[in-house]
C-alpha atoms as a PDB file:
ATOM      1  CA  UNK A   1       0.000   0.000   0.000  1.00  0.00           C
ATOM      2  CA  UNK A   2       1.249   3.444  -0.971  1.00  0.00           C
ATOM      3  CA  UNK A   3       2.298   5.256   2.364  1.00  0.00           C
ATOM      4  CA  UNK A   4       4.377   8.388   2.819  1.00  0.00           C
ATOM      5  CA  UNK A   5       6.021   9.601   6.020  1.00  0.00           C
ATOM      6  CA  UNK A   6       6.826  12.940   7.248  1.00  0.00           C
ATOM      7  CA  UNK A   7       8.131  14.047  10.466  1.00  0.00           C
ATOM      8  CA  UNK A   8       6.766  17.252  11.991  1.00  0.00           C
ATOM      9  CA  UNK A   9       7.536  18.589  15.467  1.00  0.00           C
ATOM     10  CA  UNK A  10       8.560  15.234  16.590  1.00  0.00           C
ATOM     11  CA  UNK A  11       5.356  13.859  15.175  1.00  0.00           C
ATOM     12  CA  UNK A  12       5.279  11.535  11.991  1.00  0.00           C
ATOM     13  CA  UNK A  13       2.744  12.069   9.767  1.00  0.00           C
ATOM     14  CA  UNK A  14       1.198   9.430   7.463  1.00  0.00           C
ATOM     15  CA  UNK A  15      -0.383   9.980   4.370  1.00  0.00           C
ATOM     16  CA  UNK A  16      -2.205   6.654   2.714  1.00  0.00           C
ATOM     17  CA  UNK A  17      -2.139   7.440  -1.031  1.00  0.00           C
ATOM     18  CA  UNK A  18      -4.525   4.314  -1.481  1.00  0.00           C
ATOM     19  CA  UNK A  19      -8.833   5.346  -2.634  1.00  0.00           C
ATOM     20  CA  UNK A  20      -9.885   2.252  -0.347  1.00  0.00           C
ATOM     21  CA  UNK A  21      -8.845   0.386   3.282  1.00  0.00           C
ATOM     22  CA  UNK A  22     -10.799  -2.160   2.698  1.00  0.00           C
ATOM     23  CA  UNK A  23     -10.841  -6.316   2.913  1.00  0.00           C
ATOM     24  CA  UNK A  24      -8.577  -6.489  -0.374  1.00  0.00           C
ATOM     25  CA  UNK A  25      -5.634  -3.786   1.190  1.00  0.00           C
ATOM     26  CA  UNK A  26      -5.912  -4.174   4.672  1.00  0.00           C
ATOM     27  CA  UNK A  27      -2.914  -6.886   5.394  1.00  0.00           C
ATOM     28  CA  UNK A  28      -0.688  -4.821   3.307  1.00  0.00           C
ATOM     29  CA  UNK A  29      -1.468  -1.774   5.598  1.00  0.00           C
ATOM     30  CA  UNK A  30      -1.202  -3.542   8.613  1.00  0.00           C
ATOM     31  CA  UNK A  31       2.200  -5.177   7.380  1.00  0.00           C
ATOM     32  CA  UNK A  32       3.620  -1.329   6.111  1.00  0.00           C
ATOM     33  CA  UNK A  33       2.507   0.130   9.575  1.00  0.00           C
ATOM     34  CA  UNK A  34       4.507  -2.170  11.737  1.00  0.00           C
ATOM     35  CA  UNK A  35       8.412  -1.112  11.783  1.00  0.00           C
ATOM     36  CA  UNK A  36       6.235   2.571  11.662  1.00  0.00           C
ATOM     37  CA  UNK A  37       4.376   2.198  15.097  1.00  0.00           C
ATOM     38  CA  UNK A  38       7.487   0.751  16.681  1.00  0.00           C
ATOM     39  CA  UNK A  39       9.165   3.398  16.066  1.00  0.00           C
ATOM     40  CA  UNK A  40       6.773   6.147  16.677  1.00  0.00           C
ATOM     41  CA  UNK A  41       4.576   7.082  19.418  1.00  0.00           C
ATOM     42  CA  UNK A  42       3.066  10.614  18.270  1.00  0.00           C
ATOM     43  CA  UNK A  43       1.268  10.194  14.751  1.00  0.00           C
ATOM     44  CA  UNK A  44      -1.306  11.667  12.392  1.00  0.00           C
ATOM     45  CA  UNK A  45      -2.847   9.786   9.673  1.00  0.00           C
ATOM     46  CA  UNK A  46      -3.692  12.009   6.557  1.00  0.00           C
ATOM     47  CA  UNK A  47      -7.035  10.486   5.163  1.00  0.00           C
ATOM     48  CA  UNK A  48      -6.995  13.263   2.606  1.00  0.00           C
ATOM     49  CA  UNK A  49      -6.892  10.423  -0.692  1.00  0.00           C
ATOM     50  CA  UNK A  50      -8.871   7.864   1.082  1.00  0.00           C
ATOM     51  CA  UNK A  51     -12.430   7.928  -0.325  1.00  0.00           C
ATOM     52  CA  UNK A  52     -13.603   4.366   1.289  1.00  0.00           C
ATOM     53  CA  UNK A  53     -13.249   2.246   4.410  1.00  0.00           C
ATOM     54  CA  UNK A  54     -15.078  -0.933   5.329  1.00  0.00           C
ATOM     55  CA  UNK A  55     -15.323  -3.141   8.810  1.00  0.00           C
ATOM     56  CA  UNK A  56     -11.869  -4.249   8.122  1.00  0.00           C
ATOM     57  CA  UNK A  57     -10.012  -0.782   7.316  1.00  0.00           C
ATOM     58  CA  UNK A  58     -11.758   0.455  10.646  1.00  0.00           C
ATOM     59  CA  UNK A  59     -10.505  -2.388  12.909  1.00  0.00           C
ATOM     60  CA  UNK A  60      -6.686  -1.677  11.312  1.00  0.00           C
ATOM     61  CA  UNK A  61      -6.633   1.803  12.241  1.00  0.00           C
ATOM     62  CA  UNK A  62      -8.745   1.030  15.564  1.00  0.00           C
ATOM     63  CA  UNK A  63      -5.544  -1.442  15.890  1.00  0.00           C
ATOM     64  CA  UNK A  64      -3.195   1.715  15.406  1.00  0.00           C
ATOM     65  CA  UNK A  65      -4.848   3.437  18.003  1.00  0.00           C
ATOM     66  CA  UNK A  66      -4.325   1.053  20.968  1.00  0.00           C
ATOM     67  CA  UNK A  67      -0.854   0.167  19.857  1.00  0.00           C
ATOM     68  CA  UNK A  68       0.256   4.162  19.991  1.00  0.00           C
ATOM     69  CA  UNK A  69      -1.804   4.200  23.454  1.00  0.00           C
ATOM     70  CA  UNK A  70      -0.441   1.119  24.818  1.00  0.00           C
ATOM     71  CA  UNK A  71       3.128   2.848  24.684  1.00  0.00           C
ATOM     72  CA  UNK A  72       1.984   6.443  25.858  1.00  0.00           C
ATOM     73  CA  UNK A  73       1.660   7.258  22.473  1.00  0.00           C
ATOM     74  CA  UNK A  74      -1.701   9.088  20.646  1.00  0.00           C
ATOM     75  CA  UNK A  75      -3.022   8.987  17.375  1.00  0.00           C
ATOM     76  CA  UNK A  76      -5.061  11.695  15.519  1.00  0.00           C
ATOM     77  CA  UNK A  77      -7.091  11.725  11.917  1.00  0.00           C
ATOM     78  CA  UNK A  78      -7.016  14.199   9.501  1.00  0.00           C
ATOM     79  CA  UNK A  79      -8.361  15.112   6.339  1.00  0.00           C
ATOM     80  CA  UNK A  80     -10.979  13.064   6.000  1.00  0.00           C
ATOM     81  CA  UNK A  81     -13.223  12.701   3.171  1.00  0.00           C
ATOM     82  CA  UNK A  82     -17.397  13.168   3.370  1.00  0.00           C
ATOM     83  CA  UNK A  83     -17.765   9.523   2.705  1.00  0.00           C
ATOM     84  CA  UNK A  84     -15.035   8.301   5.138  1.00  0.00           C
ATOM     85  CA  UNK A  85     -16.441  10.946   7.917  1.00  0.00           C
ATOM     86  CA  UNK A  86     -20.085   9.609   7.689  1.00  0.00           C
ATOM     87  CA  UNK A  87     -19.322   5.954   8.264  1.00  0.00           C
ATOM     88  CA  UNK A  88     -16.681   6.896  11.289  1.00  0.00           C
ATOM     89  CA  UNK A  89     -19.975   8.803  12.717  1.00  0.00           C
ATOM     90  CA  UNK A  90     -22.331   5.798  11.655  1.00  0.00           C
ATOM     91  CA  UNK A  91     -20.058   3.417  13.528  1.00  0.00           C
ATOM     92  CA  UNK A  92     -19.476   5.740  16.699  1.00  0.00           C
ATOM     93  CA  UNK A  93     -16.022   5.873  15.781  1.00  0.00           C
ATOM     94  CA  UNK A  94     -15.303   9.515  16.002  1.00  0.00           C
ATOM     95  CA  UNK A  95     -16.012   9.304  19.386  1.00  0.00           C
ATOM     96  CA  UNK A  96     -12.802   6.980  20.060  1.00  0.00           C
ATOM     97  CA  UNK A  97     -10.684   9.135  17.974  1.00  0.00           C
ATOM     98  CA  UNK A  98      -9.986  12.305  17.502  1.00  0.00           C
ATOM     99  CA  UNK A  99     -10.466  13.920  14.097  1.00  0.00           C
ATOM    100  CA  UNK A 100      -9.324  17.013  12.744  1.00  0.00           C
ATOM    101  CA  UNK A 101      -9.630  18.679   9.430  1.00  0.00           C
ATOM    102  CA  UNK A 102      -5.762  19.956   8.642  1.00  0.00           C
ATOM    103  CA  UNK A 103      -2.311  18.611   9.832  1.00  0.00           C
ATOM    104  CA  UNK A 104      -1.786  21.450  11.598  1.00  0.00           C
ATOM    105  CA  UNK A 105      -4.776  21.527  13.732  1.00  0.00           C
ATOM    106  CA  UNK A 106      -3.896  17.567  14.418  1.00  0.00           C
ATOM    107  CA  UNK A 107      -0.458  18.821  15.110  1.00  0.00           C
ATOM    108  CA  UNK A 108      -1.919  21.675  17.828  1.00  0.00           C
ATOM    109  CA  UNK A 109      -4.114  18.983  19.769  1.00  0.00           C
ATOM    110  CA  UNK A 110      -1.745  15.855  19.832  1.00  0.00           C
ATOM    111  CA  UNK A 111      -0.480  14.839  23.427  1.00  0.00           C
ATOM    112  CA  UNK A 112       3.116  14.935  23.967  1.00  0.00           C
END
């Protein structure tokens, strides 16, 4: 799965260059995530290109979450898409994590 990193403030951001987290792309995000959430403990995930997310794609960045939180760490969203927003609020899910609508606002409200 496309992924870019960037590190801001001591905080890496990720973008997912990918339309869909879905069934069919999830394992290869899980597996390109791995070395990044052992080595991080602040990050942002840019939704900005992501346009779709089913059961699966929520329970891999639900999976994020705790791992970042486990180790002190915090997660935020950003950029998320109309489609992408309305299922996180179907599925309760934006009350587990915090979204914002730029990096820097992310950036502003992350715990350090």
């Amino acid at each position: 799965m496309p992924l870019t990193t960037e590190e801001m403030n001591g905080v890496l951001v990720v973008t997912i260059h990918e339309k869909a987290l879905d069934a069919s792309s999830v394992k290869q995000f899980k597996t390109d995530m791995t070395p990044v959430l052992e080595h991080a403990k602040l990050v942002i995930f840019d939704l900005s290109q992501l346009e779709f997310v089913d059961s699966s794609g929520l329970g891999a960045i639900l999976s994020c979450l705790r791992q970042l939180t486990g180790k002190g760490g915090d997660l935020k969203l950003c950029g998320m898409t109309k489609p992408v927003r309305a299922l996180f609020e179907l599925v309760r899910m934006h009350r587990i994590f915090d979204i914002l609508n730029t990096r820097e606002e992310a950036l502003h409200t992350i715990r350090r």
